[in-house]
C-alpha atoms as a PDB file:
ATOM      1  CA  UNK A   1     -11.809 -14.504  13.999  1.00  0.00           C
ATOM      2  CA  UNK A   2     -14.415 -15.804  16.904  1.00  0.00           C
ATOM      3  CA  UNK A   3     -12.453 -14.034  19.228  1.00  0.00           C
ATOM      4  CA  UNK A   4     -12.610 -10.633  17.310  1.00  0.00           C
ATOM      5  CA  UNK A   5     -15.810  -8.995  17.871  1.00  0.00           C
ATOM      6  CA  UNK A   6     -15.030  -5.258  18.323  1.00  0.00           C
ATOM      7  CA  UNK A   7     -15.450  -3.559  14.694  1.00  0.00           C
ATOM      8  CA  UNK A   8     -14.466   0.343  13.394  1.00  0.00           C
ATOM      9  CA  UNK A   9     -15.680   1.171  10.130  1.00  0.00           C
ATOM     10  CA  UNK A  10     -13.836   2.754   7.975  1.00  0.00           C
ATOM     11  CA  UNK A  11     -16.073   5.118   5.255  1.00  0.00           C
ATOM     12  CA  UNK A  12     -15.666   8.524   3.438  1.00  0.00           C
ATOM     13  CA  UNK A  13     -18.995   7.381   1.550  1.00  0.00           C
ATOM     14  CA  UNK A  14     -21.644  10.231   0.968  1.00  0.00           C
ATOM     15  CA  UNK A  15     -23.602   8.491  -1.249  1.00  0.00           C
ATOM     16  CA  UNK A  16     -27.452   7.659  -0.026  1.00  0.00           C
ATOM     17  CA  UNK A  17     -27.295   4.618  -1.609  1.00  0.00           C
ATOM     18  CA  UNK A  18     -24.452   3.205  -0.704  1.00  0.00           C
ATOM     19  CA  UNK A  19     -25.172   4.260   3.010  1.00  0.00           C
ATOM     20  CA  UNK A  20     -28.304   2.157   2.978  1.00  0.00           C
ATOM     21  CA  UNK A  21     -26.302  -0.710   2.038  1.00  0.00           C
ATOM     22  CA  UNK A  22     -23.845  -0.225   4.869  1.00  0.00           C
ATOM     23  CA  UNK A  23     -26.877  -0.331   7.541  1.00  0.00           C
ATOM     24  CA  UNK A  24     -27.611  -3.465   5.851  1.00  0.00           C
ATOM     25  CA  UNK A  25     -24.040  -4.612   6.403  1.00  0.00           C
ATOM     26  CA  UNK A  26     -24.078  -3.115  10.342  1.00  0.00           C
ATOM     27  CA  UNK A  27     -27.159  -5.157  10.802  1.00  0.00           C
ATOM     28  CA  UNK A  28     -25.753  -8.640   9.492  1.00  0.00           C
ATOM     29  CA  UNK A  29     -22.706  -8.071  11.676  1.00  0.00           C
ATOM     30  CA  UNK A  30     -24.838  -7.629  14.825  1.00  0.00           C
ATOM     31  CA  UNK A  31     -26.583 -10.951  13.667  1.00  0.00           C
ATOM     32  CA  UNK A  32     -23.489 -12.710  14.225  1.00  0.00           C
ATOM     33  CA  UNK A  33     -22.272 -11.245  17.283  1.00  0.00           C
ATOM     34  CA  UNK A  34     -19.622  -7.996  15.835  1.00  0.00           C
ATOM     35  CA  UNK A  35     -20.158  -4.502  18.052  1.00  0.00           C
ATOM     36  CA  UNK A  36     -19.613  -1.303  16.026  1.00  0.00           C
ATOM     37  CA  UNK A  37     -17.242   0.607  17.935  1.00  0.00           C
ATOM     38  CA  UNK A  38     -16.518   4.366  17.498  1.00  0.00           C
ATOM     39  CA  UNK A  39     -12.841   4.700  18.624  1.00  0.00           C
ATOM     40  CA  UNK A  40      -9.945   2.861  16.807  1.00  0.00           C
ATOM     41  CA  UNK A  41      -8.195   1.976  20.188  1.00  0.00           C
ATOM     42  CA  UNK A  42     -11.263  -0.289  21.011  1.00  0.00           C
ATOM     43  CA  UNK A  43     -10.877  -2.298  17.477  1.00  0.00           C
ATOM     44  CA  UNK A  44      -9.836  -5.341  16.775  1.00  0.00           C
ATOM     45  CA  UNK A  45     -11.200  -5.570  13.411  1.00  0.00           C
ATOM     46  CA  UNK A  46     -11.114  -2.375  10.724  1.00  0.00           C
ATOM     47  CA  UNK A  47     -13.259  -2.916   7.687  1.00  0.00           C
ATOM     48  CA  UNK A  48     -13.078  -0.223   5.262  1.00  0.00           C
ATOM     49  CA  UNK A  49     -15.710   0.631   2.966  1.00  0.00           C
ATOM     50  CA  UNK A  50     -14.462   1.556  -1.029  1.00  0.00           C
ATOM     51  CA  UNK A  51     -11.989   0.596  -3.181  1.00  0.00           C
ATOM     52  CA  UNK A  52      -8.484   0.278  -2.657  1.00  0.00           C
ATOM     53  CA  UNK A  53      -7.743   3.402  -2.043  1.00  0.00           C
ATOM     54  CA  UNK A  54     -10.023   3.331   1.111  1.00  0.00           C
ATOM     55  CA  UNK A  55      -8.002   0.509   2.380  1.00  0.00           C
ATOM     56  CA  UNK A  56      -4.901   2.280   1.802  1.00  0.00           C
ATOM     57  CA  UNK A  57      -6.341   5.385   4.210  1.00  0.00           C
ATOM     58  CA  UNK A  58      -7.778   3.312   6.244  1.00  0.00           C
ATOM     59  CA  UNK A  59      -4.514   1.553   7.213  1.00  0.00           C
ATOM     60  CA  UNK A  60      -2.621   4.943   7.229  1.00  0.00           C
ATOM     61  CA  UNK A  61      -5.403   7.052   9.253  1.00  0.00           C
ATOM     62  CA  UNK A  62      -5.909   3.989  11.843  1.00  0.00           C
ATOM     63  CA  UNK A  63      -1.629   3.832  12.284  1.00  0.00           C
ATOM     64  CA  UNK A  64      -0.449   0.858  10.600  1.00  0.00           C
ATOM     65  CA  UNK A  65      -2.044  -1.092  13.881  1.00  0.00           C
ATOM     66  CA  UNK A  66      -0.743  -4.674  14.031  1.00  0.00           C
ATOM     67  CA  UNK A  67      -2.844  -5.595  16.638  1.00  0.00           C
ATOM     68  CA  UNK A  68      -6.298  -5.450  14.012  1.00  0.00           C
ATOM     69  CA  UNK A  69      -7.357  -7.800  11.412  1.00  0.00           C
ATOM     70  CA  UNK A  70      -7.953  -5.286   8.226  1.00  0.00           C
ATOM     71  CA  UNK A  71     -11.507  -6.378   6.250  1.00  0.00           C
ATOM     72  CA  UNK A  72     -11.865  -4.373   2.573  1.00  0.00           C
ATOM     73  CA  UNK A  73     -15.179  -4.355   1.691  1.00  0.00           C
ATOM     74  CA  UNK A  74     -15.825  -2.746  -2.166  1.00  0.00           C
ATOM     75  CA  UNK A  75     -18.714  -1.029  -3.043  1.00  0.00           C
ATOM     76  CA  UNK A  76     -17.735  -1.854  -7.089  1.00  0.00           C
ATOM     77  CA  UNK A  77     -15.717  -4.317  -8.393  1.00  0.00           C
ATOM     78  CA  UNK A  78     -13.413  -6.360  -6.491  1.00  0.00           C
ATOM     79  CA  UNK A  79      -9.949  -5.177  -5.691  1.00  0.00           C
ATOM     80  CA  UNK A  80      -6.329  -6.489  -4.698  1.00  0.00           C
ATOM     81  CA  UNK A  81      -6.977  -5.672  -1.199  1.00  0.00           C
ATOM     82  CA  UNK A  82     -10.517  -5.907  -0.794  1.00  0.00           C
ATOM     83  CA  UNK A  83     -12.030  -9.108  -1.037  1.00  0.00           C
ATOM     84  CA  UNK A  84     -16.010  -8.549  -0.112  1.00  0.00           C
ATOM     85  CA  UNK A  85     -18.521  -6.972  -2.242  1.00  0.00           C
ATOM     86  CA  UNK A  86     -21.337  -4.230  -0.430  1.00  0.00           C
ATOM     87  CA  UNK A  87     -23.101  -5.762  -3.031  1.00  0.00           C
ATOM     88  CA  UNK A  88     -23.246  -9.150  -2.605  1.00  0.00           C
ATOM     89  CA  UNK A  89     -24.169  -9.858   1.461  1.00  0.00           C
ATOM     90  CA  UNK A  90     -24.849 -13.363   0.728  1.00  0.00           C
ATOM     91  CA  UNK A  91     -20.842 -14.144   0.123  1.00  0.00           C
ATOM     92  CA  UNK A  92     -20.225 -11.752   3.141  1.00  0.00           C
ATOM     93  CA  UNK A  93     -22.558 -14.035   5.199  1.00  0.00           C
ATOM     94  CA  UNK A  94     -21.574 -17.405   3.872  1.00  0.00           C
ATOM     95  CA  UNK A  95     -18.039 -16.191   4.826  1.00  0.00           C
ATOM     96  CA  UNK A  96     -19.333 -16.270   8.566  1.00  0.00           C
ATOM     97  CA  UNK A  97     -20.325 -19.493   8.506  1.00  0.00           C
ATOM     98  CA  UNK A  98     -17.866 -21.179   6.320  1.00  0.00           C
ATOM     99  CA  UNK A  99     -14.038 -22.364   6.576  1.00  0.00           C
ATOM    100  CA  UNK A 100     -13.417 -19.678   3.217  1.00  0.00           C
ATOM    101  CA  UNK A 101     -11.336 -17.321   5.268  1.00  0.00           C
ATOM    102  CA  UNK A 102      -8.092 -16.946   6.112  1.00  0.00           C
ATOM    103  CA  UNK A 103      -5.350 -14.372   7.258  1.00  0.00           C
ATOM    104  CA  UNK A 104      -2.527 -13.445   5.091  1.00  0.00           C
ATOM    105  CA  UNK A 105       0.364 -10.893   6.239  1.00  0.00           C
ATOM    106  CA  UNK A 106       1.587  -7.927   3.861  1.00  0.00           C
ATOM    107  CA  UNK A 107       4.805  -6.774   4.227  1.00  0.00           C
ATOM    108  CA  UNK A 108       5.053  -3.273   4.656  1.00  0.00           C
ATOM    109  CA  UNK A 109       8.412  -0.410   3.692  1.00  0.00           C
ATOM    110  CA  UNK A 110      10.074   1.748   6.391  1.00  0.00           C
ATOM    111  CA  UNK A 111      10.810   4.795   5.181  1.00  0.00           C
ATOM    112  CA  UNK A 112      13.172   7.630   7.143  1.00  0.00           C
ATOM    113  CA  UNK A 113      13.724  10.848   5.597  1.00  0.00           C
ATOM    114  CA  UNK A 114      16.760  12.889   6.931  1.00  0.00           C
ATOM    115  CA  UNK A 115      16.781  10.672  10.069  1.00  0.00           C
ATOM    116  CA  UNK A 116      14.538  12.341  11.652  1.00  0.00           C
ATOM    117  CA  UNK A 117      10.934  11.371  10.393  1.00  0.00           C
ATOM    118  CA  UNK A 118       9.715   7.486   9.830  1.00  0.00           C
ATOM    119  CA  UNK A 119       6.675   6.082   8.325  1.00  0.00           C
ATOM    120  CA  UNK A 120       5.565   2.980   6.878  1.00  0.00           C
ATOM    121  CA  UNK A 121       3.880   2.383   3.250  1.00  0.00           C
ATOM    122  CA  UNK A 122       2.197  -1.110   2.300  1.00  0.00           C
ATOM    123  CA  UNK A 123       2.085  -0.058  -1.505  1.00  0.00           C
ATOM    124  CA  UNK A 124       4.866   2.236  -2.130  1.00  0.00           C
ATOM    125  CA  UNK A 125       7.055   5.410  -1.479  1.00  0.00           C
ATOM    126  CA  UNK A 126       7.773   7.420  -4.211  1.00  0.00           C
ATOM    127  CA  UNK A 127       9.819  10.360  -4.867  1.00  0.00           C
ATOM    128  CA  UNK A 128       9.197  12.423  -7.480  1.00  0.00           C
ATOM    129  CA  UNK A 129      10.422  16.234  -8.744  1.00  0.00           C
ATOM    130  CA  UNK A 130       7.908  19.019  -7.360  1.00  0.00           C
ATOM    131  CA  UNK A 131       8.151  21.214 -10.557  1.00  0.00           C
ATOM    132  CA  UNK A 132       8.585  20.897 -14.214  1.00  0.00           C
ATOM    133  CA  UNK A 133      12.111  19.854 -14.130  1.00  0.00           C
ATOM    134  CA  UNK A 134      14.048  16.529 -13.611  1.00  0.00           C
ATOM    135  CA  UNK A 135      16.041  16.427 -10.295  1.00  0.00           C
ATOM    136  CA  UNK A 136      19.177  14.082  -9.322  1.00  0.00           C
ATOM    137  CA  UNK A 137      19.718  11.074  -6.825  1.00  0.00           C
ATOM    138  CA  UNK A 138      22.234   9.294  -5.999  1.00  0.00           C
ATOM    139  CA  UNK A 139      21.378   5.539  -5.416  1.00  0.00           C
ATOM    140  CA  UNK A 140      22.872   3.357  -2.440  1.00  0.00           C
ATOM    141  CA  UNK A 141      21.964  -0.270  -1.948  1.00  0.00           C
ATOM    142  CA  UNK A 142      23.669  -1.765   1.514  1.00  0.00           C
ATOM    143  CA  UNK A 143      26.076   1.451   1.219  1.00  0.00           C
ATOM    144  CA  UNK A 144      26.979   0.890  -2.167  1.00  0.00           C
ATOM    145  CA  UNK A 145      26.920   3.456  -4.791  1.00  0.00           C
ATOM    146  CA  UNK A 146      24.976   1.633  -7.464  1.00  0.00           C
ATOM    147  CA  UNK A 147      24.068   4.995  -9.955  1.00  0.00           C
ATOM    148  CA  UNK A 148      23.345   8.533 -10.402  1.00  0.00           C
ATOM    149  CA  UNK A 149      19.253   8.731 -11.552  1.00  0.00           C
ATOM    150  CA  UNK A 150      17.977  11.826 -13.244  1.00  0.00           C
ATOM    151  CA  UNK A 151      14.835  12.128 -14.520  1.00  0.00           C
ATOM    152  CA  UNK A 152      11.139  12.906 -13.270  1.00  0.00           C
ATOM    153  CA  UNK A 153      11.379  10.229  -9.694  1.00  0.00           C
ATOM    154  CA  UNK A 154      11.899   7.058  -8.338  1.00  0.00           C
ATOM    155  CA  UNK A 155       9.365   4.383  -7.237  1.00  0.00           C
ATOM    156  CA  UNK A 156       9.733   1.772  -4.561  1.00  0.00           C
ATOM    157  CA  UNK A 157       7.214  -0.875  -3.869  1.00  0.00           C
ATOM    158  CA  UNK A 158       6.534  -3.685  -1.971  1.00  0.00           C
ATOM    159  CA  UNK A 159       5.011  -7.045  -3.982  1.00  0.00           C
ATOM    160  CA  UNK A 160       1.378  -6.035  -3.164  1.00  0.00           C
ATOM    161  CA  UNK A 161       2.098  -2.658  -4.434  1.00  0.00           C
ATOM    162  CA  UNK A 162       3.978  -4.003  -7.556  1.00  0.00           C
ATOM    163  CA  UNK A 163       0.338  -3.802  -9.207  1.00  0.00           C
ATOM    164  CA  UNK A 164      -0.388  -0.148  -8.795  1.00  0.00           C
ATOM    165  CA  UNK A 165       1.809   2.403  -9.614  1.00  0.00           C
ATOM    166  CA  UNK A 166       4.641   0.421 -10.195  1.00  0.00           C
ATOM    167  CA  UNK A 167       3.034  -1.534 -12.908  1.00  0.00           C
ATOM    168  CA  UNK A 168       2.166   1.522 -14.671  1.00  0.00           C
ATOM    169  CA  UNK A 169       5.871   2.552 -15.048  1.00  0.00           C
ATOM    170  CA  UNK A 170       6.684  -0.682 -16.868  1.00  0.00           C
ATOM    171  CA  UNK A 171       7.446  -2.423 -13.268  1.00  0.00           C
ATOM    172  CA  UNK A 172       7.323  -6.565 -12.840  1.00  0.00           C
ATOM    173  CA  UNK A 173       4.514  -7.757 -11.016  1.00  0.00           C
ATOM    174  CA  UNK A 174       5.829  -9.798  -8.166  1.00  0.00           C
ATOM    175  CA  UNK A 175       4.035 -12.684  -6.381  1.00  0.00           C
ATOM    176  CA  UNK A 176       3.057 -11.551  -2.777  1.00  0.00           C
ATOM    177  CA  UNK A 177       5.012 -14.796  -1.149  1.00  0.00           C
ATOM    178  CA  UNK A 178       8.246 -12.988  -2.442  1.00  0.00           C
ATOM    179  CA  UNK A 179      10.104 -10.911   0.663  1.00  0.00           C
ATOM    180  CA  UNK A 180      11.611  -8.272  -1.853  1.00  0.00           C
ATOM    181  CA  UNK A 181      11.629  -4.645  -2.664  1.00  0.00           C
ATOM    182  CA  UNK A 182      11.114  -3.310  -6.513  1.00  0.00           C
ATOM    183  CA  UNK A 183      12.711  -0.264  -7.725  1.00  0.00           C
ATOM    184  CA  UNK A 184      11.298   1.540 -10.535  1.00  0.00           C
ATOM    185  CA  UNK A 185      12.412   4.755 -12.302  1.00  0.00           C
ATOM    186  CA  UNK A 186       9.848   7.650 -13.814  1.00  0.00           C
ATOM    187  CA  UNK A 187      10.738   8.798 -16.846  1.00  0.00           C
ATOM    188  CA  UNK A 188      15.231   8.917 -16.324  1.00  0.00           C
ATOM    189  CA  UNK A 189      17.425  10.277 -18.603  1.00  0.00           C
ATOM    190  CA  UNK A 190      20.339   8.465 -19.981  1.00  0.00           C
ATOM    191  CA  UNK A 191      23.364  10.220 -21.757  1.00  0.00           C
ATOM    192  CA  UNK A 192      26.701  10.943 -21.257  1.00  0.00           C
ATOM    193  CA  UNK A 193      26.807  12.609 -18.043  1.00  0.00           C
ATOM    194  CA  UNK A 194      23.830  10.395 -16.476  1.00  0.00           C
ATOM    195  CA  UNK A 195      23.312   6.564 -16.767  1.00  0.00           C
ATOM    196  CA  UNK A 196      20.830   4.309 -15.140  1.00  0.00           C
ATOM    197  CA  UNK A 197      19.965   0.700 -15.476  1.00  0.00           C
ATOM    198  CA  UNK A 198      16.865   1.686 -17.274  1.00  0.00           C
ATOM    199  CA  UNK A 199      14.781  -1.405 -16.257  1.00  0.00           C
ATOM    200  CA  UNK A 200      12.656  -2.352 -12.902  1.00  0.00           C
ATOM    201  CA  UNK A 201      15.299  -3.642 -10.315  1.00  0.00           C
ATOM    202  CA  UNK A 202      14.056  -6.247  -7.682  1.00  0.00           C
ATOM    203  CA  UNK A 203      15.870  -6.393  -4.398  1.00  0.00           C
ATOM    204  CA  UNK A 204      16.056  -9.035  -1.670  1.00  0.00           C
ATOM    205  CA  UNK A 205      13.910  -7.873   1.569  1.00  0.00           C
ATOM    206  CA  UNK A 206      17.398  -7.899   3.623  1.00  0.00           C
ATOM    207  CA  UNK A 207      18.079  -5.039   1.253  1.00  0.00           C
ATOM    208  CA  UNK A 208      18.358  -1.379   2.462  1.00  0.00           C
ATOM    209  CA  UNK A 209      18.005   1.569  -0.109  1.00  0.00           C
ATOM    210  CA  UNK A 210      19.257   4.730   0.650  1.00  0.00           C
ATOM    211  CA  UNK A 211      18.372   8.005  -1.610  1.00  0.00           C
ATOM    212  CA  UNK A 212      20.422  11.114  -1.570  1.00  0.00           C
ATOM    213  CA  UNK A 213      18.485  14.389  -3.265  1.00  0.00           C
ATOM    214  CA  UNK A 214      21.324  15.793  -5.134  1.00  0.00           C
ATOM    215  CA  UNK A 215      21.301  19.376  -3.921  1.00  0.00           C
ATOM    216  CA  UNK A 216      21.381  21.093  -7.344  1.00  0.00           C
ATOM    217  CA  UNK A 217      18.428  23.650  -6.427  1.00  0.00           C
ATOM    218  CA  UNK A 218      15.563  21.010  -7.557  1.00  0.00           C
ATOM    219  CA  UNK A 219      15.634  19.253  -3.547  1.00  0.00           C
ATOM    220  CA  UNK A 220      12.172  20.105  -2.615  1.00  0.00           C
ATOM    221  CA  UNK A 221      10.565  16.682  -4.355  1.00  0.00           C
ATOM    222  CA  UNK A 222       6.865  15.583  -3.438  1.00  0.00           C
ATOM    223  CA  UNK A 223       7.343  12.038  -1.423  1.00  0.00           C
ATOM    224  CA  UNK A 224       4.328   9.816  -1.937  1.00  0.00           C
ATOM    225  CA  UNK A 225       3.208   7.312   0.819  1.00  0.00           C
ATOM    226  CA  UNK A 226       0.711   4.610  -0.740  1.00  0.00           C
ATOM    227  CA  UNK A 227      -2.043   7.082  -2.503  1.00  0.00           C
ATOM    228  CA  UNK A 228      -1.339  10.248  -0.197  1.00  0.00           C
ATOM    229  CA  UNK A 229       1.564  12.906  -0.709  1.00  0.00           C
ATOM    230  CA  UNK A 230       3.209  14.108   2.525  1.00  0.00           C
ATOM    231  CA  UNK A 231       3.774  17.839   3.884  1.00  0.00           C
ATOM    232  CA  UNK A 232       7.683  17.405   3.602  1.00  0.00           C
ATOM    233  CA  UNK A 233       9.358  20.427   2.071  1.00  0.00           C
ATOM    234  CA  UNK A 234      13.028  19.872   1.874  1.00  0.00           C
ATOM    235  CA  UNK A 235      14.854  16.333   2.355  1.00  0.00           C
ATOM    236  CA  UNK A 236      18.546  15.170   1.724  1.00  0.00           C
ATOM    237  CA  UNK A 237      18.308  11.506   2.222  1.00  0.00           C
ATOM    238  CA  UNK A 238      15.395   8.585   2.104  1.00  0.00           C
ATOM    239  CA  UNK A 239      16.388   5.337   3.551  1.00  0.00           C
ATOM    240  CA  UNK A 240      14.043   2.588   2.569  1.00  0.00           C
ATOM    241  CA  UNK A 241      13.724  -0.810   4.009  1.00  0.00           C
ATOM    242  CA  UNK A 242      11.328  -3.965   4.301  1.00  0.00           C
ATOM    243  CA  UNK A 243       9.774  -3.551   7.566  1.00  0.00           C
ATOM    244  CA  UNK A 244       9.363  -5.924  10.550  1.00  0.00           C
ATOM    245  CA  UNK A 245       5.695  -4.303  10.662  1.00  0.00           C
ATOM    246  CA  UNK A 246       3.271  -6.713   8.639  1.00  0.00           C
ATOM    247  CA  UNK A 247      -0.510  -5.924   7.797  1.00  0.00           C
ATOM    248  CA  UNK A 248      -3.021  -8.942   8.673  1.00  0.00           C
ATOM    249  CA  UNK A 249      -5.704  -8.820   6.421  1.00  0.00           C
ATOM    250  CA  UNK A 250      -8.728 -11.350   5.841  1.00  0.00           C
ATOM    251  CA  UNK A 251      -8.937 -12.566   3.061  1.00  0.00           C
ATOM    252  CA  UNK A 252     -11.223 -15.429   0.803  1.00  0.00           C
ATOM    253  CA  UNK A 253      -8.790 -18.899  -0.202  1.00  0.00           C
ATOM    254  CA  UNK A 254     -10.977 -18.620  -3.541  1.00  0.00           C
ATOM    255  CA  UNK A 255      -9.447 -15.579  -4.316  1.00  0.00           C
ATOM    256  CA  UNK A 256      -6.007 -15.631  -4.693  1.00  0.00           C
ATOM    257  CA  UNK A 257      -3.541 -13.159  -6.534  1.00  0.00           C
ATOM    258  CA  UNK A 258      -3.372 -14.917  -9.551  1.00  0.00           C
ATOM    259  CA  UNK A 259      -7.344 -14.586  -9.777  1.00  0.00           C
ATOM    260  CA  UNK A 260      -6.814 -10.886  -8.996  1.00  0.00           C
ATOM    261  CA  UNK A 261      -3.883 -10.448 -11.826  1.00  0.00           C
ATOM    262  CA  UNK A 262      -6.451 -12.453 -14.407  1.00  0.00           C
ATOM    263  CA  UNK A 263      -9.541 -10.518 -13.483  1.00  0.00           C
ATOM    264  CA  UNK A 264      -7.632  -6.623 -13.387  1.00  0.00           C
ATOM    265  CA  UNK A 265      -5.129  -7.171 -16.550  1.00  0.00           C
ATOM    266  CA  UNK A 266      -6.484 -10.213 -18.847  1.00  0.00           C
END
């Protein structure tokens, strides 16, 4: 951390309040040596301002860079990614000065549609029908047929993503420390012709997952990187992998995930 001085920061934030709060934030970080910078190539650290969700784009609009130590700093409640509070500078300060911090690496998913087009997710990808209608895939895991899905879309996540989406579909929440991938259907239909496992399915991270868009006239789905849909009108085939691409992130050692389960779902 001494060594990482140059900082881009990461806010969609309007609001006059919270701005003031930020220049509060700038100003301690000059106090202990950290230079605002105003191009992403020049970064070491990127501290996003917001929820989760502005981590999320902040990772996706700064490219996923391995090379930067990711900071979330929330400007409400705590989340799973963001450990600092705009609210509360003395924790952010006493975090400068004591041995509270460390770096943890989140796994991240590979995704390549049609072979042609690759991105990376550190929540989930998820595929999902484009109109009012249930669409077909075919499900491969290491090449192996496994089953037919129909139904509204699939969901893949990493653990760190099991929380969010996938947890609202009925998905396991999976301890972080876990190199796995989760599978999770939305809304399938089983009968005669169709039949799923109907339950979450959790994969080793050697895993790969390949999904084949049944072309039945329904193959124009909506695919879903973390919290942003992307501009891709027609697909056959998503391949889905753990990546070798990790996410360092700084985090507090007195908040761990099972403080962040407790304090989100109990």
């Amino acid at each position: 951390m001494s060594e990482r001085k140059n900082v881009y920061l990461f806010n969609n934030s309007l609001d006059e309040q919270t701005n003031e709060k930020i220049q509060k934030l700038k100003e301690l970080g000059r106090k202990y040596g950290f230079k605002l910078v105003h191009d992403v190539n020049e970064a070491n650290i990127i501290a996003s301002v917001g929820g989760d969700g502005a981590f999320l784009q902040a990772i996706r609009k700064t490219g996923f860079k391995e090379d930067c130590l990711y900071v979330g700093i929330n400007t409400e409640r705590l989340g799973f990614y963001t450990d600092f509070s705009i609210n509360d500078m003395e924790r952010i300060e006493s975090a400068f000065q004591s041995d509270l911090l460390e770096v943890l690496r989140y796994p991240t998913i590979e995704v390549t549609v049609d072979d042609v087009q690759t991105f990376q997710c550190l929540n989930e990808c998820s595929i999902r029908s484009n109109i009012i209608k249930t669409f077909a895939i075919d499900v491969y895991i290491d090449g192996i047929h496994f089953e037919t899905f129909r139904g509204d879309g699939l969901v893949v996540s990493t653990p760190t993503g099991s929380t969010a989406y996938n947890k609202s579909l009925k998905g396991a929440v999976v301890d972080p420390k876990l190199k796995s991938l989760q599978l999770t259907e939305i809304a399938s239909i089983n009968n005669n012709q169709y039949r799923t496992l109907g339950s979450p399915l959790i994969l080793s991270g050697e895993r790969e997952l390949v999904l084949k868009i049944i072309q039945d006239g329904n193959d124009h789905p909506i695919i879903g990187a973390d919290n942003e849909a992307l501009s891709i009108r027609h697909c056959h085939e998503v391949k889905i992998k753990l990546s070798n691409k990790v996410i360092k992130t700084l985090k507090m050692k007195d908040n761990l995930f099972i403080h962040k389960v407790k304090r989100s779902f109990l």
